[in-house]
N, C-alpha and C. Protein backbone atom coordinates (compact mmCIF):
# COMPACT_ATOMS: atom_id res chain seq x y z
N UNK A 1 0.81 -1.20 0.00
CA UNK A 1 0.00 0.00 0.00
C UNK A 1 0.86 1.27 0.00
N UNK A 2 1.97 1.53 1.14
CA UNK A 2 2.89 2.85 0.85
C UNK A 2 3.29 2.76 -0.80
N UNK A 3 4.23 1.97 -1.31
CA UNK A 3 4.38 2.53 -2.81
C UNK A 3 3.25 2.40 -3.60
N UNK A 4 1.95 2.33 -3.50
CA UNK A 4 0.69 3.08 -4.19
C UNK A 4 0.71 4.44 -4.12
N UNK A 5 1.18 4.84 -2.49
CA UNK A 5 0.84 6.09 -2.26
C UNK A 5 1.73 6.79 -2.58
N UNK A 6 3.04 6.12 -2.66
CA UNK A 6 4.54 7.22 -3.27
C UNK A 6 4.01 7.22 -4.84
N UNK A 7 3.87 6.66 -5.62
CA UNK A 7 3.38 6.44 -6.61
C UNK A 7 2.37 7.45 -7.06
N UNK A 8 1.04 7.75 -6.07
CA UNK A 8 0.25 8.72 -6.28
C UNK A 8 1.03 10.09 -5.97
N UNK A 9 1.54 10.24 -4.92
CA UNK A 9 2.59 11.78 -4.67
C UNK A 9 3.22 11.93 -5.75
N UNK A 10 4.23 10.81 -6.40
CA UNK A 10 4.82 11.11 -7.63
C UNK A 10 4.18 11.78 -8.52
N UNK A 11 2.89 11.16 -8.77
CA UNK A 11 2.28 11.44 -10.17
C UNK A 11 1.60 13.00 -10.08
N UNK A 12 1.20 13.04 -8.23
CA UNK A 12 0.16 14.71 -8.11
C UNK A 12 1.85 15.51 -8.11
N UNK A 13 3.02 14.98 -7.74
CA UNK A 13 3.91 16.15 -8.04
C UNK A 13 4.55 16.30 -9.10
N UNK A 14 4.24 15.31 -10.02
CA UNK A 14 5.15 15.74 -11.65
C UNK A 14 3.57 16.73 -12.26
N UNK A 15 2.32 16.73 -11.24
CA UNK A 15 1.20 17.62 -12.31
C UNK A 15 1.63 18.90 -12.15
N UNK A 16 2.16 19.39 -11.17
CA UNK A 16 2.37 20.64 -10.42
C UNK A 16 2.02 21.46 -11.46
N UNK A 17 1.48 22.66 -11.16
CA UNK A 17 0.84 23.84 -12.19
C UNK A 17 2.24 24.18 -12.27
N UNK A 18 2.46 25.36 -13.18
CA UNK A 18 3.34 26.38 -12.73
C UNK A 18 3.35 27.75 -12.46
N UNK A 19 2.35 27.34 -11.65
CA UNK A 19 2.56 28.52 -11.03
C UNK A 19 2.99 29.39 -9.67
N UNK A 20 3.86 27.85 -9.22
CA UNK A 20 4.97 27.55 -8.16
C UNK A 20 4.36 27.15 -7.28
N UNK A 21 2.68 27.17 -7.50
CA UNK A 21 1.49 26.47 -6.27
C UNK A 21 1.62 24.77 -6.90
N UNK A 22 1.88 23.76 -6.01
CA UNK A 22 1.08 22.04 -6.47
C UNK A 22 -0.31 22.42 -6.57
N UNK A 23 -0.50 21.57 -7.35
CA UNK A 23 -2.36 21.48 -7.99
C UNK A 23 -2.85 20.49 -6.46
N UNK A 24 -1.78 20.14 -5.51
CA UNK A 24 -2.52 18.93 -4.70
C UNK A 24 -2.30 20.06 -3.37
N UNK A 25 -1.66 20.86 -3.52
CA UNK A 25 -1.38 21.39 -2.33
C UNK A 25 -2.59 22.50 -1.61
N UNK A 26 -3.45 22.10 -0.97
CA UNK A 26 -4.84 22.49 0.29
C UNK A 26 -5.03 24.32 0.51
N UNK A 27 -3.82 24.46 0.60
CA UNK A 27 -3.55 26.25 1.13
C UNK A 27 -2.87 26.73 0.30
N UNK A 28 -3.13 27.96 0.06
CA UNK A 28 -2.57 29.49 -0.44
C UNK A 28 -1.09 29.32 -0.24
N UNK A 29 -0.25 29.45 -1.46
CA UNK A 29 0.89 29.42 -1.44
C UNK A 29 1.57 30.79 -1.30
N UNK A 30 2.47 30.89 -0.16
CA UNK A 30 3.08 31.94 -0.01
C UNK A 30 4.14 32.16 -1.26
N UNK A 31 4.04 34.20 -1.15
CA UNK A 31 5.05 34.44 -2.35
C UNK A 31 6.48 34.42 -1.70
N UNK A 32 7.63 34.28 -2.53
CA UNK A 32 9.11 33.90 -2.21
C UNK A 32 9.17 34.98 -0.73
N UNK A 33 8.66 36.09 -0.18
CA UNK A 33 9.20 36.87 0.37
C UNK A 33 8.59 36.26 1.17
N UNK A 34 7.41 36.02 1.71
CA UNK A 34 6.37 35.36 2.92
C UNK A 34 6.70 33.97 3.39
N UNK A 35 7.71 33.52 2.74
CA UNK A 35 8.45 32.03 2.84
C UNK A 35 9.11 31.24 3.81
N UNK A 36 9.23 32.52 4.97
CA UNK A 36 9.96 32.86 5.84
C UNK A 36 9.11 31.34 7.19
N UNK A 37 9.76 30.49 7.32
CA UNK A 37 9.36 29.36 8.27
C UNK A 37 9.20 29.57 9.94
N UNK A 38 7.75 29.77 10.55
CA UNK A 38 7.77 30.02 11.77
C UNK A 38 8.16 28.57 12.76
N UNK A 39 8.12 28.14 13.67
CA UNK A 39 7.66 26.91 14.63
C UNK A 39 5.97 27.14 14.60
N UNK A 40 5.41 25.80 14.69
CA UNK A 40 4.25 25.71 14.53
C UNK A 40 3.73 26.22 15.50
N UNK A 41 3.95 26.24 16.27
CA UNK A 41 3.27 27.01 18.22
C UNK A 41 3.20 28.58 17.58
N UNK A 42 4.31 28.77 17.06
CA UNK A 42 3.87 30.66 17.03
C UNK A 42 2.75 30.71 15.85
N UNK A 43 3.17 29.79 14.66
CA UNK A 43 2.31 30.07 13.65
C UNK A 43 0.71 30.42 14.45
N UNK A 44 0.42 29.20 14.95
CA UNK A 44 -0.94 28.98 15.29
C UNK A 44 -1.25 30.13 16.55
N UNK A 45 -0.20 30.73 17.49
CA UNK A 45 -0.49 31.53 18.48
C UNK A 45 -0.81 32.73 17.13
N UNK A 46 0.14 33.09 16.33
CA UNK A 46 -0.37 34.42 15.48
C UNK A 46 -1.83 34.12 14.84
N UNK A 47 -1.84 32.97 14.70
CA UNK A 47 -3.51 33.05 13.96
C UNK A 47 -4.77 32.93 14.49
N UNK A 48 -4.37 32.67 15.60
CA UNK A 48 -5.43 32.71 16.95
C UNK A 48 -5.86 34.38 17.05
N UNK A 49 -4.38 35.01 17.14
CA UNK A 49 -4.84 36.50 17.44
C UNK A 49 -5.06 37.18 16.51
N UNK A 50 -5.02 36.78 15.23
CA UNK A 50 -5.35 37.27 14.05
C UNK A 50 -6.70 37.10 13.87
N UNK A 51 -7.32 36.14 14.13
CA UNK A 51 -8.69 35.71 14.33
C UNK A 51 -9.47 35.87 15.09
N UNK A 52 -8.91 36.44 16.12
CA UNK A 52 -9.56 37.21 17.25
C UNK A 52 -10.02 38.78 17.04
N UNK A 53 -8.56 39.13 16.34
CA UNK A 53 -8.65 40.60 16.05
C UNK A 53 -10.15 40.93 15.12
N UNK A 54 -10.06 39.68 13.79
CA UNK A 54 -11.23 40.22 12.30
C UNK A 54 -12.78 39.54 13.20
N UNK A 55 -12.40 38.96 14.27
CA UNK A 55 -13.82 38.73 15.02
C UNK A 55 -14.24 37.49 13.64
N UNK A 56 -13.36 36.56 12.98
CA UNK A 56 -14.14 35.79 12.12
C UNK A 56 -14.38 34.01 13.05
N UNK A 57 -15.35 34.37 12.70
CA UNK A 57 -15.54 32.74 13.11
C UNK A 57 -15.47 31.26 12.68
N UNK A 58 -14.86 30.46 13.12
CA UNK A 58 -14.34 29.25 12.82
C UNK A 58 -15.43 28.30 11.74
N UNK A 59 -14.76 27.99 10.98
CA UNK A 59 -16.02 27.83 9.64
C UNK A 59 -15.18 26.04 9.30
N UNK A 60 -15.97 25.13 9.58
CA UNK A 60 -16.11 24.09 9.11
C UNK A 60 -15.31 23.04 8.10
N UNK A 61 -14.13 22.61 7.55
CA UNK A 61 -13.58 22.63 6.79
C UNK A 61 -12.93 23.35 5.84
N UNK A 62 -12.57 24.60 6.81
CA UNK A 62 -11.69 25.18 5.97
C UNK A 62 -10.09 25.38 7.42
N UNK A 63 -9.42 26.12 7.18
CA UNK A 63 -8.21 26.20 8.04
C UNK A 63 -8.53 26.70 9.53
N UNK A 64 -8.73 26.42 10.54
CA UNK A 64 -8.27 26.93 11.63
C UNK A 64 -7.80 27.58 11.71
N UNK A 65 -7.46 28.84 12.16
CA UNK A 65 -6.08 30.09 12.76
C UNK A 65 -5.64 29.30 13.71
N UNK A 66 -6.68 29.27 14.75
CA UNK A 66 -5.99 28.95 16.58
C UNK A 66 -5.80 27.01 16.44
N UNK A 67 -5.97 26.41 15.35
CA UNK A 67 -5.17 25.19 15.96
C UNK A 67 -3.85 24.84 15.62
N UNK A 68 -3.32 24.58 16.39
CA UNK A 68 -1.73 23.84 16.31
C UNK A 68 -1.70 22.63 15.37
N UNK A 69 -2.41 21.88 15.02
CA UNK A 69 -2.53 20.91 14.33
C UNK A 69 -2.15 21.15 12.79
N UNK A 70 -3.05 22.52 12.22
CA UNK A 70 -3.53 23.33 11.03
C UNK A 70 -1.87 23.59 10.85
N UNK A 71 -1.25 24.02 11.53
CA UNK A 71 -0.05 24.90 11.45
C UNK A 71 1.30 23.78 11.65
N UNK A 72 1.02 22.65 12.21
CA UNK A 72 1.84 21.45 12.25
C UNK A 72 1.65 20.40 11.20
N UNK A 73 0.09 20.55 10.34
CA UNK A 73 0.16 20.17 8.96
C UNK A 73 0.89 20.70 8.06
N UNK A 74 0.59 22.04 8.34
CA UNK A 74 1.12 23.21 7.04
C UNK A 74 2.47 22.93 6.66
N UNK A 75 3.13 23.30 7.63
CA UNK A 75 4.70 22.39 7.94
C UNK A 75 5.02 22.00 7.43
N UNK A 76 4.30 20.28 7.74
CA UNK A 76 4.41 18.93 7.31
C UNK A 76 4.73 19.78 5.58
N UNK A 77 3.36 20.13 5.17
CA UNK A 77 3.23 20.38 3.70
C UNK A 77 4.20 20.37 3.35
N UNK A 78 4.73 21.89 3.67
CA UNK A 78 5.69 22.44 2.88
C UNK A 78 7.11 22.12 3.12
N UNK A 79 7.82 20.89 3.84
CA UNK A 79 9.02 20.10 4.37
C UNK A 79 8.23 19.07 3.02
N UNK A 80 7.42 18.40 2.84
CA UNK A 80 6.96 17.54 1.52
C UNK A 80 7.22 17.96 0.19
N UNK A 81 7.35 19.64 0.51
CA UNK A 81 6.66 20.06 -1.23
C UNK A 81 8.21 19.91 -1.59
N UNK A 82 8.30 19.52 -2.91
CA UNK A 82 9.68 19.46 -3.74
C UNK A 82 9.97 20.17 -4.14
N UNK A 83 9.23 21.50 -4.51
CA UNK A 83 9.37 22.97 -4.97
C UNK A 83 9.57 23.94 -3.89
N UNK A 84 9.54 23.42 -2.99
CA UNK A 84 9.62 24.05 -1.40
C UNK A 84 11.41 24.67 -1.31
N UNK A 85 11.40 25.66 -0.94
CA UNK A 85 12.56 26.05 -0.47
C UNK A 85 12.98 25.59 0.94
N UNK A 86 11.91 24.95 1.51
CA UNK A 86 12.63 24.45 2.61
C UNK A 86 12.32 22.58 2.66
N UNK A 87 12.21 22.23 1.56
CA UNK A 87 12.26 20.79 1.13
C UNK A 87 13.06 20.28 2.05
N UNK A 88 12.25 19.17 2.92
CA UNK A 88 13.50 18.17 4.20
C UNK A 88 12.69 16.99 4.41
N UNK A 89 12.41 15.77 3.80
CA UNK A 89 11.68 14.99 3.71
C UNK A 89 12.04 14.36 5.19
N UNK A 90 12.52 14.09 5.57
CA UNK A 90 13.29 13.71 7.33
C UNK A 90 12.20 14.33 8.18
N UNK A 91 12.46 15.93 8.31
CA UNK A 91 11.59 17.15 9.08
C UNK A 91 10.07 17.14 8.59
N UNK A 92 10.01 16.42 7.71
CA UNK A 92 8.09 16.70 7.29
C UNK A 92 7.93 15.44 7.86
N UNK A 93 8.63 14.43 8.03
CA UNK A 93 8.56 12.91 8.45
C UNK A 93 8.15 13.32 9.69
N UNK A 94 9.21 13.97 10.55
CA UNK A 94 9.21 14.04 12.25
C UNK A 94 7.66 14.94 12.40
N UNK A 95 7.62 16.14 11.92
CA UNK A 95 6.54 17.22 11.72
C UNK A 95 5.44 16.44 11.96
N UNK A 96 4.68 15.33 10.87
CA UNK A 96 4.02 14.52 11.19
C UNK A 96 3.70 13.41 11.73
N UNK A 97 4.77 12.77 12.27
CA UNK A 97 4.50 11.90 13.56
C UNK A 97 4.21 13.16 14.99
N UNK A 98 5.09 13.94 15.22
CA UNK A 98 4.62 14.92 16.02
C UNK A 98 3.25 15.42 16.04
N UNK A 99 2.42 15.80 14.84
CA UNK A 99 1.07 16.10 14.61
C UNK A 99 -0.18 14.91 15.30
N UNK A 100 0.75 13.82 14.43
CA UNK A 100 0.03 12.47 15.18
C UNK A 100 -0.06 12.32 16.81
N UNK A 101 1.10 12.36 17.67
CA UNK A 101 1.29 12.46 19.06
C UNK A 101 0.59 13.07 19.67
N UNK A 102 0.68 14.86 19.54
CA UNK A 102 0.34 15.57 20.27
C UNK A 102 -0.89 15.99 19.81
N UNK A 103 -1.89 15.45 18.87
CA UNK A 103 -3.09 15.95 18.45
C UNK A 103 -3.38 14.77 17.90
N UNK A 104 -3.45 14.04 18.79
CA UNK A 104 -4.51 12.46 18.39
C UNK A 104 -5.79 12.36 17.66
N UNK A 105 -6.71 13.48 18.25
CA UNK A 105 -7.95 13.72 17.44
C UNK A 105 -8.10 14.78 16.06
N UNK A 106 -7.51 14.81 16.09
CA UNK A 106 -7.00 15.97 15.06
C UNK A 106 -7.81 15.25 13.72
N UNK A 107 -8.49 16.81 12.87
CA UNK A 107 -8.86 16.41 11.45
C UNK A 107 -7.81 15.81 10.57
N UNK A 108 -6.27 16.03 10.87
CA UNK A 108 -5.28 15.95 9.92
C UNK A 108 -4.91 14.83 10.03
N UNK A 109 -5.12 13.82 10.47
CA UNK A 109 -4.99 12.49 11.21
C UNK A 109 -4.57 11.72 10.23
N UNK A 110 -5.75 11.19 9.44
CA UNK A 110 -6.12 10.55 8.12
C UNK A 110 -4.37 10.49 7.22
N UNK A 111 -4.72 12.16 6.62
CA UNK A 111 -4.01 12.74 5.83
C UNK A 111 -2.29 12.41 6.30
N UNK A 112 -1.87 12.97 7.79
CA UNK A 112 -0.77 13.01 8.45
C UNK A 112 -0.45 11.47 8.34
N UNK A 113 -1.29 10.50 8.84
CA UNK A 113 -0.55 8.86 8.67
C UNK A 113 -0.35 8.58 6.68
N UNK A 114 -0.89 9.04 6.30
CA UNK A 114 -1.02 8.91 4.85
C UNK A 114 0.38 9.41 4.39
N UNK A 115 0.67 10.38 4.67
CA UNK A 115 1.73 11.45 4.66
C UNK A 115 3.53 10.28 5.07
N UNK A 116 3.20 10.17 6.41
CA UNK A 116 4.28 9.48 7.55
C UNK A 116 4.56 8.16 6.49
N UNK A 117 3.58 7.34 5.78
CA UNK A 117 3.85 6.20 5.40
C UNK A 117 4.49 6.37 4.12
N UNK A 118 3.96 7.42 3.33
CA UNK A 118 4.58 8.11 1.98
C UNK A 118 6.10 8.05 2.60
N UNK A 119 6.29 9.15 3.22
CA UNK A 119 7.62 9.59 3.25
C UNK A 119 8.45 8.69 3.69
N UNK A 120 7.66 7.87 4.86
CA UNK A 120 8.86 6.69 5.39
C UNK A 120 9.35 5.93 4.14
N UNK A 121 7.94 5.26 3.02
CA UNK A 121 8.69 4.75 1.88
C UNK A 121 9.62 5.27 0.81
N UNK A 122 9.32 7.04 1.03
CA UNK A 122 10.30 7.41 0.08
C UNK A 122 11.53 7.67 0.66
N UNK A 123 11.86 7.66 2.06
CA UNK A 123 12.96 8.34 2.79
C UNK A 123 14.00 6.57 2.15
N UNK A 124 13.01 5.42 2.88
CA UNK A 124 14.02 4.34 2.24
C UNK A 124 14.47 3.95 0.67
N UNK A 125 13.81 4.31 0.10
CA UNK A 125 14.27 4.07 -1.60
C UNK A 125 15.20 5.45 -1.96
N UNK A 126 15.12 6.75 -1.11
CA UNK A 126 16.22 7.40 -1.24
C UNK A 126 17.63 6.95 -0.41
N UNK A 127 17.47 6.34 0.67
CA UNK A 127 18.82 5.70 1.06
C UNK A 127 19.27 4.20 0.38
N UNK A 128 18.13 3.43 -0.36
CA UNK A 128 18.39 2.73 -1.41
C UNK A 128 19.41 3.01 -2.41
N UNK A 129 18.46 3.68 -3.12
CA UNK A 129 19.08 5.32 -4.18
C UNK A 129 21.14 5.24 -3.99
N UNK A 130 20.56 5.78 -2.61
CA UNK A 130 22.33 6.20 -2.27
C UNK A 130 23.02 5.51 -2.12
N UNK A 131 23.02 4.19 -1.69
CA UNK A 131 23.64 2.85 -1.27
C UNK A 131 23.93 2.47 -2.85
N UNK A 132 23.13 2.45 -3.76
CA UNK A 132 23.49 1.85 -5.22
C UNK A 132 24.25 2.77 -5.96
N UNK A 133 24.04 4.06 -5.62
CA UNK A 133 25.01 5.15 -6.76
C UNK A 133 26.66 5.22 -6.07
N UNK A 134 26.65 4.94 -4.63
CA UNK A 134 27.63 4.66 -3.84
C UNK A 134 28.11 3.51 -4.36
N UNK A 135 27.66 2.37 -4.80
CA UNK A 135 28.44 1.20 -5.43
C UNK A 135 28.98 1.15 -6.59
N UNK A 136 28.26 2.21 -7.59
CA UNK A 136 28.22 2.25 -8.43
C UNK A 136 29.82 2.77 -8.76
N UNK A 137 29.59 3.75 -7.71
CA UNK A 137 30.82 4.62 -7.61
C UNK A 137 32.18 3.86 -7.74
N UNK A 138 32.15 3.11 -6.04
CA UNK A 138 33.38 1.93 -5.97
C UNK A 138 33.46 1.01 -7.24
N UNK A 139 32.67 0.74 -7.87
CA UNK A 139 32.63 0.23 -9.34
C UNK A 139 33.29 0.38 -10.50
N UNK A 140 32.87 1.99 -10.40
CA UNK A 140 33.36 2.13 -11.26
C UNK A 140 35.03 2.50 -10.79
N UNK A 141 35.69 3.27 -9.56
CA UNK A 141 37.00 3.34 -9.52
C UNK A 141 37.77 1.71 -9.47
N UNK A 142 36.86 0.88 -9.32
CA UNK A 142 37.61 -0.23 -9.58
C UNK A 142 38.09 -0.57 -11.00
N UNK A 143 37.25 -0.27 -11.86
CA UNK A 143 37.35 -0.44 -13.39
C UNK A 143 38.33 0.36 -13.33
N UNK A 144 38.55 1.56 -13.58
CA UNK A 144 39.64 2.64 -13.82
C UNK A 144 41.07 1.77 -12.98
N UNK A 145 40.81 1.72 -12.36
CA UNK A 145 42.36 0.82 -11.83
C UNK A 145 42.56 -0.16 -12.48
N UNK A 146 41.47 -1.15 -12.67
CA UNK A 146 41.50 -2.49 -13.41
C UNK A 146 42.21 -2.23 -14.77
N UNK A 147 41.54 -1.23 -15.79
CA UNK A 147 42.00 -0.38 -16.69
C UNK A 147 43.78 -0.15 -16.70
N UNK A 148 43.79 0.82 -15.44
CA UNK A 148 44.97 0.94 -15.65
C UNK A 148 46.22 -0.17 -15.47
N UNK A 149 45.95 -1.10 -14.70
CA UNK A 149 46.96 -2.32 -14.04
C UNK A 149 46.81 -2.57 -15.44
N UNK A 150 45.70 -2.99 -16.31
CA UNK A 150 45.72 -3.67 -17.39
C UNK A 150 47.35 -3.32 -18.67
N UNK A 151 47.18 -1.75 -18.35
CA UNK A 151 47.65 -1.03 -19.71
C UNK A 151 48.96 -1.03 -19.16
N UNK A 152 49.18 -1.30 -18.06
CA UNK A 152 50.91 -1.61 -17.22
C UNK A 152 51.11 -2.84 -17.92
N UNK A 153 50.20 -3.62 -17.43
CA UNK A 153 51.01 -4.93 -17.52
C UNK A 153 51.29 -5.08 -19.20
N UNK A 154 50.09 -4.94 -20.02
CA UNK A 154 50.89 -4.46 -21.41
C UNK A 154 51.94 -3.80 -21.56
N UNK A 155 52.49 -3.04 -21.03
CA UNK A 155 53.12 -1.94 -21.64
C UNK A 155 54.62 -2.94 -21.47
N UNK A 156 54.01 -3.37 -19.51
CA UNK A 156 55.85 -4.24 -19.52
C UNK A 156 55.94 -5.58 -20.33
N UNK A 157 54.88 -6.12 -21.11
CA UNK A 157 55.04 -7.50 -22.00
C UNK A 157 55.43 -6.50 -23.04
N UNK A 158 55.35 -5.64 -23.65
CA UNK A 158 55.99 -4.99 -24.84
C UNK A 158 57.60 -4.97 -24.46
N UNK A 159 57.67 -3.72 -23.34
CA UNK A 159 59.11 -4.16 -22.98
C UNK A 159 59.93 -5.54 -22.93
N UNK A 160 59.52 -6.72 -22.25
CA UNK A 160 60.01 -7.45 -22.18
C UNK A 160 59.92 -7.86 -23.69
N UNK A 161 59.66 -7.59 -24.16
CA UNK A 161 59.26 -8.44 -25.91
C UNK A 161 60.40 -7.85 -26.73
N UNK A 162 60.82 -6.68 -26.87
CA UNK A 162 61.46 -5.46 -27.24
C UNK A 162 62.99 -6.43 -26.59
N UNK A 163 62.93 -6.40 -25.58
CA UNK A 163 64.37 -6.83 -24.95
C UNK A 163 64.84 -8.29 -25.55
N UNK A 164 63.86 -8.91 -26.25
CA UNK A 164 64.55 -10.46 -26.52
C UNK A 164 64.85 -10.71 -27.38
């Protein structure tokens, strides 16, 4: 079931619009200057009092200001997004097991384990990834030596050939 779901992330992140927003991504994408990464505690303390201030009231499926959860998803998001300037698949990993912990009932629940199982499968096929391009590596400097011992040991059967 996880590589279904890396599989589906793949495919909603090669749709990406361009218009530097993902077509999968829930919230309003900040412009390069607004990019600026809070801790989720302040995010959600500023939107509490932001929401206090416009007197708007908490409306049903759409974002929360005052929950910590909303703002420990958001996070998550944008540590996921690949277009993200602060892309850290590790930190969106932790982000959302943290979301999970400390907000058990949480709407983001669903989404956040959905998320945790994605990334755990992609965090291992990227240390896969690295383990094989790493061999690849020793591989190939073995050839290049192999190569070169080769073109020695020719060179001294010429010599010796030359001498007899």
């Amino acid at each position: 079931m996880p590589r279904a779901l890396l599989g589906l992330v793949l495919i909603l992140s090669a749709g990406c619009s361009t218009s530097g927003r993902p077509a999968w991504f829930p919230f309003t994408w900040p412009s390069a200057d607004e990019r600026t990464v809070h801790p989720p505690d302040s995010e959600a303390r500023e939107g509490a009092s932001k929401a206090a201030a416009r007197g708007t009231p908490d409306r049903p499926g759409r974002e929360r200001p005052g929950d910590p959860a909303d703002a420990l998803y958001r996070l998550g998001l944008r540590q996921a997004d690949p277009t993200s300037g602060i892309r850290d698949y590790r930190a969106a990993r932790v982000t959302f097991t943290r979301l999970l912990s400390e907000h058990p009932r949480s709407r983001w629940n669903a989404a956040a384990r959905a998320w945790q199982a994605t990334l755990t499968d992609l965090l291992l096929r990227e240390d896969e990834a690295r383990q094989a391009t790493q061999q690849w590596q020793r591989s190939e400097q073995d050839n290049k030596q192999s190569k070169t011992n080769l073109e020695r040991l020719r060179q001294l059967d010429l010599d010796q050939e030359r001498r007899r």
